[in-house]
C-alpha atoms as a PDB file:
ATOM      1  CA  UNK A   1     -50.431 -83.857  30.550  1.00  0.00           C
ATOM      2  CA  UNK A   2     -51.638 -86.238  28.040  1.00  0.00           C
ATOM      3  CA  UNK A   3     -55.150 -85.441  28.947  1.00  0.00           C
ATOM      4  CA  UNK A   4     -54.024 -81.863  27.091  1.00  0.00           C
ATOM      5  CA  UNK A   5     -52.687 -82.737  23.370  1.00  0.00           C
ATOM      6  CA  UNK A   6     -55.137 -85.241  23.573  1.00  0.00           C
ATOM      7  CA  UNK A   7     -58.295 -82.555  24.138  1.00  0.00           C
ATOM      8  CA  UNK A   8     -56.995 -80.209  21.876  1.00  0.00           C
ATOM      9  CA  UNK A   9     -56.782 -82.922  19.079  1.00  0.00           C
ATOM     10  CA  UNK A  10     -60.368 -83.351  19.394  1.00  0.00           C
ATOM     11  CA  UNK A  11     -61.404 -80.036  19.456  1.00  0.00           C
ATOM     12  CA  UNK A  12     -59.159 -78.831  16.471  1.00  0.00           C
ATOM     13  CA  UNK A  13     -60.668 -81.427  14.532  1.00  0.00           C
ATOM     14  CA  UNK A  14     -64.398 -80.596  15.405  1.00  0.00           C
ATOM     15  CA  UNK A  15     -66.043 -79.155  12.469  1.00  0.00           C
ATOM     16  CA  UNK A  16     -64.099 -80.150   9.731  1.00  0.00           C
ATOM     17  CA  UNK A  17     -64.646 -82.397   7.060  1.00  0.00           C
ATOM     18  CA  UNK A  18     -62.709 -85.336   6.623  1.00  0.00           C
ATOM     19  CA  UNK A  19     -60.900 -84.038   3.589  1.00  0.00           C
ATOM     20  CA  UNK A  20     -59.878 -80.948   5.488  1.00  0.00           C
ATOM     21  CA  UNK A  21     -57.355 -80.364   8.036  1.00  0.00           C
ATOM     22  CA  UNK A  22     -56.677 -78.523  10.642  1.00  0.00           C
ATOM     23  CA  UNK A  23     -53.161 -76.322  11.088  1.00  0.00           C
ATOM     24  CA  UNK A  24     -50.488 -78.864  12.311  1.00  0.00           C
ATOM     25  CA  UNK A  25     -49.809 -78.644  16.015  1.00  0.00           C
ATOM     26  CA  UNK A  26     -45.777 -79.208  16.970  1.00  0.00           C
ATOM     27  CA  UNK A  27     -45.472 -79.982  20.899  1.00  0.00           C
ATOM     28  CA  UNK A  28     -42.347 -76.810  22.158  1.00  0.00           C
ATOM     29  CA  UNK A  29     -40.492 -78.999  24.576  1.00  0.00           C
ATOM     30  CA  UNK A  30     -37.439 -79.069  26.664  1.00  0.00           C
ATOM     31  CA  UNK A  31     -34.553 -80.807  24.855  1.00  0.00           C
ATOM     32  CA  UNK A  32     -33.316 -82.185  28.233  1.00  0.00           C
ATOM     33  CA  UNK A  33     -33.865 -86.408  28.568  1.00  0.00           C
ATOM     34  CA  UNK A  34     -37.132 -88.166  27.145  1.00  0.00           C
ATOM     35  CA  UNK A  35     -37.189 -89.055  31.120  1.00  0.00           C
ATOM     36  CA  UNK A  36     -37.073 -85.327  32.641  1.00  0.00           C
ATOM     37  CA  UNK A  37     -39.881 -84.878  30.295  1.00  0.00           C
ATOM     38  CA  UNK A  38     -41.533 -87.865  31.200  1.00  0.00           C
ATOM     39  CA  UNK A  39     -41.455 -87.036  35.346  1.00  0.00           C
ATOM     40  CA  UNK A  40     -42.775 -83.192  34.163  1.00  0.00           C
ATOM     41  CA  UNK A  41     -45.678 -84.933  32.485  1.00  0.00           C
ATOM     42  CA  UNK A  42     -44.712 -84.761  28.849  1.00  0.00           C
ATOM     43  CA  UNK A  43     -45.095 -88.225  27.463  1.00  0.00           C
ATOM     44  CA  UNK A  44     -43.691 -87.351  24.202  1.00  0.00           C
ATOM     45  CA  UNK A  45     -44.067 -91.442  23.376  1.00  0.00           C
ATOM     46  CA  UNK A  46     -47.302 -91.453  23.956  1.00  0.00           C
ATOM     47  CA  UNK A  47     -48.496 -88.136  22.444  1.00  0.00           C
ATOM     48  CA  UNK A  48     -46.639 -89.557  18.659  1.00  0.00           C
ATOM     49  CA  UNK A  49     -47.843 -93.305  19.207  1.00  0.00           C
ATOM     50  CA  UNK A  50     -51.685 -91.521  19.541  1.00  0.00           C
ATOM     51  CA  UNK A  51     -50.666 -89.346  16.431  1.00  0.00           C
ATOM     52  CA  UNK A  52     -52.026 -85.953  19.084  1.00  0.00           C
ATOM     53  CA  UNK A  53     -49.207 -84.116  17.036  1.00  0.00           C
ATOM     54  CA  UNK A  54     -47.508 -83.376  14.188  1.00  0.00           C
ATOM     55  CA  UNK A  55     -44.385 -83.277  15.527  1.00  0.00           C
ATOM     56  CA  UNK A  56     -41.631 -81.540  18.118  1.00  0.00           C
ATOM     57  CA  UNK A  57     -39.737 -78.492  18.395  1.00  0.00           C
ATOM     58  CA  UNK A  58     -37.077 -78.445  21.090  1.00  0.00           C
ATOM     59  CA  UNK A  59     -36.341 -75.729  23.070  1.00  0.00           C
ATOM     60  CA  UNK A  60     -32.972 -75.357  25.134  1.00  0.00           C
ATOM     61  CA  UNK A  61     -34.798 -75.282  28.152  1.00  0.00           C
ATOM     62  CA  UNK A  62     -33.503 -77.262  30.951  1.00  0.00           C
ATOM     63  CA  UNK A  63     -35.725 -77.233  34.287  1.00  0.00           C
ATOM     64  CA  UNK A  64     -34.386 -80.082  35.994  1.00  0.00           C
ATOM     65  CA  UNK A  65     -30.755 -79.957  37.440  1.00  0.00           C
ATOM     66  CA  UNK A  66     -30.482 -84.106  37.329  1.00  0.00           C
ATOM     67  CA  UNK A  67     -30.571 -84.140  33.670  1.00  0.00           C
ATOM     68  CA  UNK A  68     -28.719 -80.868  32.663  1.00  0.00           C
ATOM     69  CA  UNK A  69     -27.708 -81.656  28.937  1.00  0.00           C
ATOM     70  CA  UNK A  70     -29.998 -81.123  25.546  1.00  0.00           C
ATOM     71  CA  UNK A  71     -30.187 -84.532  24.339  1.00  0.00           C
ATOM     72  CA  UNK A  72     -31.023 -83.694  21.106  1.00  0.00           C
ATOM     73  CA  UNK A  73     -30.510 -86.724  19.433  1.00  0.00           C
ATOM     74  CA  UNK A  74     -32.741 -88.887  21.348  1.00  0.00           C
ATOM     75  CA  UNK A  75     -35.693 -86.054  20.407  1.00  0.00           C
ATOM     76  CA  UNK A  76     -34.936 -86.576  16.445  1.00  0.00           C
ATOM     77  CA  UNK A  77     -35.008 -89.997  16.884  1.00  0.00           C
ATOM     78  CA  UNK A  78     -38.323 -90.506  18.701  1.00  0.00           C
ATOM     79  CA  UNK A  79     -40.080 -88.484  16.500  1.00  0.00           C
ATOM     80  CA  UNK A  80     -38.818 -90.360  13.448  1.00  0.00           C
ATOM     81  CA  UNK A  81     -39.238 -93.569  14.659  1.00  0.00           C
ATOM     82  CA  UNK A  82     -42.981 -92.571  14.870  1.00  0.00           C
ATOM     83  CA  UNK A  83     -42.736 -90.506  11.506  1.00  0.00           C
ATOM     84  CA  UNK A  84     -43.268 -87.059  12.477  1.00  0.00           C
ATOM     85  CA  UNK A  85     -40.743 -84.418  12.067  1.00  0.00           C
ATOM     86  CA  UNK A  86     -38.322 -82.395  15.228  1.00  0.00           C
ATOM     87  CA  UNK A  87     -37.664 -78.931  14.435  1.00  0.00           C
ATOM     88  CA  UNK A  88     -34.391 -77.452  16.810  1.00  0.00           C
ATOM     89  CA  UNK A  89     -35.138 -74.725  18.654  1.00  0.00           C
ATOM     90  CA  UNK A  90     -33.414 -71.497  19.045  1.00  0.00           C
ATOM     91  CA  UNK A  91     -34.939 -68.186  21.412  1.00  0.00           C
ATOM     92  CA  UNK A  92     -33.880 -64.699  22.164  1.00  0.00           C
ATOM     93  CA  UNK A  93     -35.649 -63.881  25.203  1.00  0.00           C
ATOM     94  CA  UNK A  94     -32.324 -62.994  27.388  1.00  0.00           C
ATOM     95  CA  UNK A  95     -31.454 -60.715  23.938  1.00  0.00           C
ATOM     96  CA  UNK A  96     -34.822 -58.936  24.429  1.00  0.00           C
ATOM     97  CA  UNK A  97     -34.400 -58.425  28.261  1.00  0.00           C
ATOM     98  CA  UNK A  98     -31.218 -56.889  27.714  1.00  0.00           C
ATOM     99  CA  UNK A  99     -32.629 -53.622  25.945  1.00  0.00           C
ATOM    100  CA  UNK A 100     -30.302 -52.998  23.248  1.00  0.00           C
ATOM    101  CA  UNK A 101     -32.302 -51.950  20.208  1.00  0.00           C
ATOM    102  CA  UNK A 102     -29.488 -50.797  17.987  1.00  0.00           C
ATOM    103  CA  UNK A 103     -26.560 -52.832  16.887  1.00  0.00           C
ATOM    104  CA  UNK A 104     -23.393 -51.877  19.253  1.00  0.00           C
ATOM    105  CA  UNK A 105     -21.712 -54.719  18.481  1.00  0.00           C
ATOM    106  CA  UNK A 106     -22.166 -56.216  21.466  1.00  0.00           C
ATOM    107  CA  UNK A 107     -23.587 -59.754  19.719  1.00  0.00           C
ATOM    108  CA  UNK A 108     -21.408 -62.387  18.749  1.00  0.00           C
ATOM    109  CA  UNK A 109     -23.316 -64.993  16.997  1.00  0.00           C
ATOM    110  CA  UNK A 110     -20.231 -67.957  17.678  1.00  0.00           C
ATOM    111  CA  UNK A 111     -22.368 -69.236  20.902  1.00  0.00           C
ATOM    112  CA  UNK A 112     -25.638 -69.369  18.848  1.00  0.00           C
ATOM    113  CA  UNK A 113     -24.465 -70.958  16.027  1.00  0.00           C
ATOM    114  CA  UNK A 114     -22.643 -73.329  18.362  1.00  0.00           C
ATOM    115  CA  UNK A 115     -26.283 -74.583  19.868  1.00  0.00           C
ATOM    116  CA  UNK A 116     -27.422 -74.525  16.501  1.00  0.00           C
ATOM    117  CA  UNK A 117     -24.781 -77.116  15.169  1.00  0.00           C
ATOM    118  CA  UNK A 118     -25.515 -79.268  17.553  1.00  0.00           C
ATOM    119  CA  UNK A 119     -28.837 -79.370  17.105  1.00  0.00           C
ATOM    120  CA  UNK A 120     -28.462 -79.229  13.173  1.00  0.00           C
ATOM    121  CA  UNK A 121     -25.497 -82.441  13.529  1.00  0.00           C
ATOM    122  CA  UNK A 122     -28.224 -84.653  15.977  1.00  0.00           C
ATOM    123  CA  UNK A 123     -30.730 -84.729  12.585  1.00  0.00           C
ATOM    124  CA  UNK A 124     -33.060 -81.976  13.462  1.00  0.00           C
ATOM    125  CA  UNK A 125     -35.636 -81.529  10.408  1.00  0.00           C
ATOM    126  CA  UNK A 126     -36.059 -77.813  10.600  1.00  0.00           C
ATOM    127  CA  UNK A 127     -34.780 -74.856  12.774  1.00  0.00           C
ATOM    128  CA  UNK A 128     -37.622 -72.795  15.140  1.00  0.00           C
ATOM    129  CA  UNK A 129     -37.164 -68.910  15.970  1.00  0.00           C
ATOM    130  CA  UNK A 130     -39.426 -68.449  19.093  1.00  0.00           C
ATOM    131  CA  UNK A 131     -39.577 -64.527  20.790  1.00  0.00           C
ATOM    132  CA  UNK A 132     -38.787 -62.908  17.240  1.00  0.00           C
ATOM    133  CA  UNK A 133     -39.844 -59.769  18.254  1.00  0.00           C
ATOM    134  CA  UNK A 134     -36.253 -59.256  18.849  1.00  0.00           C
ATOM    135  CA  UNK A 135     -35.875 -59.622  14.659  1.00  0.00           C
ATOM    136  CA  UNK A 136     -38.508 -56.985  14.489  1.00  0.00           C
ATOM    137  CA  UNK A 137     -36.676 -54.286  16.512  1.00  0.00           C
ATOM    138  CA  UNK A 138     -32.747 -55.472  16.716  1.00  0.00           C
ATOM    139  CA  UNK A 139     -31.153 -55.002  13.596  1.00  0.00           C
ATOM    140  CA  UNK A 140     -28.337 -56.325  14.625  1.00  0.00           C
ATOM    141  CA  UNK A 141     -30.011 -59.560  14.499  1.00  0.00           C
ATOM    142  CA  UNK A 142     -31.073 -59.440  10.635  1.00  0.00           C
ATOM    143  CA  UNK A 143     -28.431 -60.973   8.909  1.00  0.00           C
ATOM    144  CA  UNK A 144     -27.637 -63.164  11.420  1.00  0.00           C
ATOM    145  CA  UNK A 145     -30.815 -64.668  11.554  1.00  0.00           C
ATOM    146  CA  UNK A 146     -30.805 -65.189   7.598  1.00  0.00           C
ATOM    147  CA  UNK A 147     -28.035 -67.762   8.145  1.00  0.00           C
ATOM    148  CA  UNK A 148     -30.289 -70.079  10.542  1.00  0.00           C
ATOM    149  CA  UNK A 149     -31.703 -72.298   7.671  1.00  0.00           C
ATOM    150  CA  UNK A 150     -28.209 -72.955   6.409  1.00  0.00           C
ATOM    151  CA  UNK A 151     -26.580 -75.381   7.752  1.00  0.00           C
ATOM    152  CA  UNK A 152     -22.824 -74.979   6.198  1.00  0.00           C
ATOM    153  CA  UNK A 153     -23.054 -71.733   7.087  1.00  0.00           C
ATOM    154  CA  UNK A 154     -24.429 -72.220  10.696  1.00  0.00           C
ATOM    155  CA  UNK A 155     -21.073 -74.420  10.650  1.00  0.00           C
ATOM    156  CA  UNK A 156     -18.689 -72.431   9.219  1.00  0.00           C
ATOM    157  CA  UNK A 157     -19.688 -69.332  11.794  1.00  0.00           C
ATOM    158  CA  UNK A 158     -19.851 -71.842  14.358  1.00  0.00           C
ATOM    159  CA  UNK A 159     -15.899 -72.951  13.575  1.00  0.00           C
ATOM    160  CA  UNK A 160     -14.949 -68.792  13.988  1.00  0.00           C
ATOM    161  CA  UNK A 161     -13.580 -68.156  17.030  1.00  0.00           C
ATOM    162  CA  UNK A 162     -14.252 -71.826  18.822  1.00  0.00           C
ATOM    163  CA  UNK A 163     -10.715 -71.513  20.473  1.00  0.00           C
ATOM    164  CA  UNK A 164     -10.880 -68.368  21.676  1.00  0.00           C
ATOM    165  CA  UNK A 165     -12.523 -66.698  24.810  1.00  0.00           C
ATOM    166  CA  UNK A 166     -16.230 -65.265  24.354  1.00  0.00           C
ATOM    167  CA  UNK A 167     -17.684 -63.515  27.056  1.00  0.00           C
ATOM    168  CA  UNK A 168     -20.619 -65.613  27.887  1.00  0.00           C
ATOM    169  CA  UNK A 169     -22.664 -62.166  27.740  1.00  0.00           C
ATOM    170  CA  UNK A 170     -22.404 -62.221  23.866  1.00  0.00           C
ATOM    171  CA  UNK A 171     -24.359 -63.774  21.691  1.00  0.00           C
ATOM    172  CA  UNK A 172     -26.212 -66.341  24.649  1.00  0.00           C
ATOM    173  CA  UNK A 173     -29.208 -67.772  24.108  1.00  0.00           C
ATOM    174  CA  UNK A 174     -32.296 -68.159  26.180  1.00  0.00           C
ATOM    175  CA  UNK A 175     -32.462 -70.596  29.136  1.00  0.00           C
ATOM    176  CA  UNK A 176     -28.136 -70.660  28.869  1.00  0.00           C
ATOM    177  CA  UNK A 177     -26.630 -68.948  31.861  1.00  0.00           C
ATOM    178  CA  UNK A 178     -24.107 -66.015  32.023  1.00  0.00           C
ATOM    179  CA  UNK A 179     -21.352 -68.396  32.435  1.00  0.00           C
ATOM    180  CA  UNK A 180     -21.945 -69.991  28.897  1.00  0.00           C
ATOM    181  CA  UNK A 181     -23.661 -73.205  30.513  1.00  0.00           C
ATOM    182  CA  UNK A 182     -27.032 -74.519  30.724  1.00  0.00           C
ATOM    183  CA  UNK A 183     -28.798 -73.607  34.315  1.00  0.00           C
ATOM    184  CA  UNK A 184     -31.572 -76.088  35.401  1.00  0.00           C
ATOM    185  CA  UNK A 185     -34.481 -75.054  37.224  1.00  0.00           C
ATOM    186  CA  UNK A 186     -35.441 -76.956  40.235  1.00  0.00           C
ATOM    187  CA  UNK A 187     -38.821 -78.687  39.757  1.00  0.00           C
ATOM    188  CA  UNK A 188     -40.448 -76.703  42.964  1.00  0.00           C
ATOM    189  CA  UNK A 189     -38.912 -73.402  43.045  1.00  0.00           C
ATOM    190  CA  UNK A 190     -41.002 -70.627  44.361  1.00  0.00           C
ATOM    191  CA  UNK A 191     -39.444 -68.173  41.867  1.00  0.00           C
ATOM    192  CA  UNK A 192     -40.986 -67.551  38.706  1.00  0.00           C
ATOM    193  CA  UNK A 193     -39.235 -70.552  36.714  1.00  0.00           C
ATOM    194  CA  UNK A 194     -41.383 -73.030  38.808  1.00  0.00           C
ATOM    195  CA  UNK A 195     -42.987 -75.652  37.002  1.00  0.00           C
END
């Protein structure tokens, strides 16, 4: 895939003078192990070492079942080692799919804020929102989502509730299952997850 970041460098910069730049590009990428990535073809080394982007932003994405944990740590500390920045990564696709425009109180944001301290304790340099179309339509989402950039508050909300049972149907993020864990994706499934 290296071919990819590599093309688009060159094209993005096509055109402009040398004083000008073009709009940063940050590589979306699974969390799972620099490896996993490396046997998809994401060579996250190589694409900072060649300076092809700006930076990362991690998504909780985990397509492979032999390496089924976010290792977010090992993420922040590739990209700082080559001085570029990893932003965590939090989506809402399964909170779009489930239809729920109006605020029934059926979100519980202990789960989310739960990935996010993770993600915020490994060194992360930023926090992503992908699929916020939800934001534009759920307002139970709204004042939730103000809290993201904060990390003592992401904590604190994180801390309510850690001991006792949430269904796994409140307040889940994208790519984690029903039963509150991540489910990996099998390289060559003929489903829609494929690779």
């Amino acid at each position: 895939m290296t071919g990819f970041p590599r093309d688009l460098r060159t094209r993005l910069w096509q055109g402009t003078e040398k004083t000008a730049q073009p709009g940063p590009v940050l590589a979306r990428i699974p969390a799972t192990s620099l490896l996993s990535n490396l046997a998809a073809g994401f060579d996250l080394a190589a694409w900072l070492r060649e300076d092809l982007v700006e930076g990362t932003m991690l998504s909780p994405l985990v397509f492979c079942p032999q390496a089924p944990k976010p290792l977010y740590a090992d993420h922040v500390q590739l990209a700082h080692r080559y001085g570029t920045i990893c932003a965590g990564g939090l989506g809402s696709l399964e909170l779009i799919r489930n239809h729920v425009p109006k605020n029934t109180e059926f979100f519980r944001p202990e789960p989310m804020c739960r990935l996010l301290e993770h993600q915020y304790a490994a060194g992360v340099d930023a926090m992503s929102v992908y699929q916020t179309g939800t934001l534009a339509r759920m307002d139970c989402l709204r004042d939730h989502m103000r809290l993201l950039a904060n990390r003592e508050a992401v904590r604190a909300r994180a801390a309510q509730g850690r001991n006792e049972q949430v269904s796994a149907w409140l307040g889940y993020d994208w790519h984690t299952s029903r039963e509150g864990r991540f489910r990996g994706y099998e390289l060559a499934s003929p489903s829609d997850y494929a690779l």
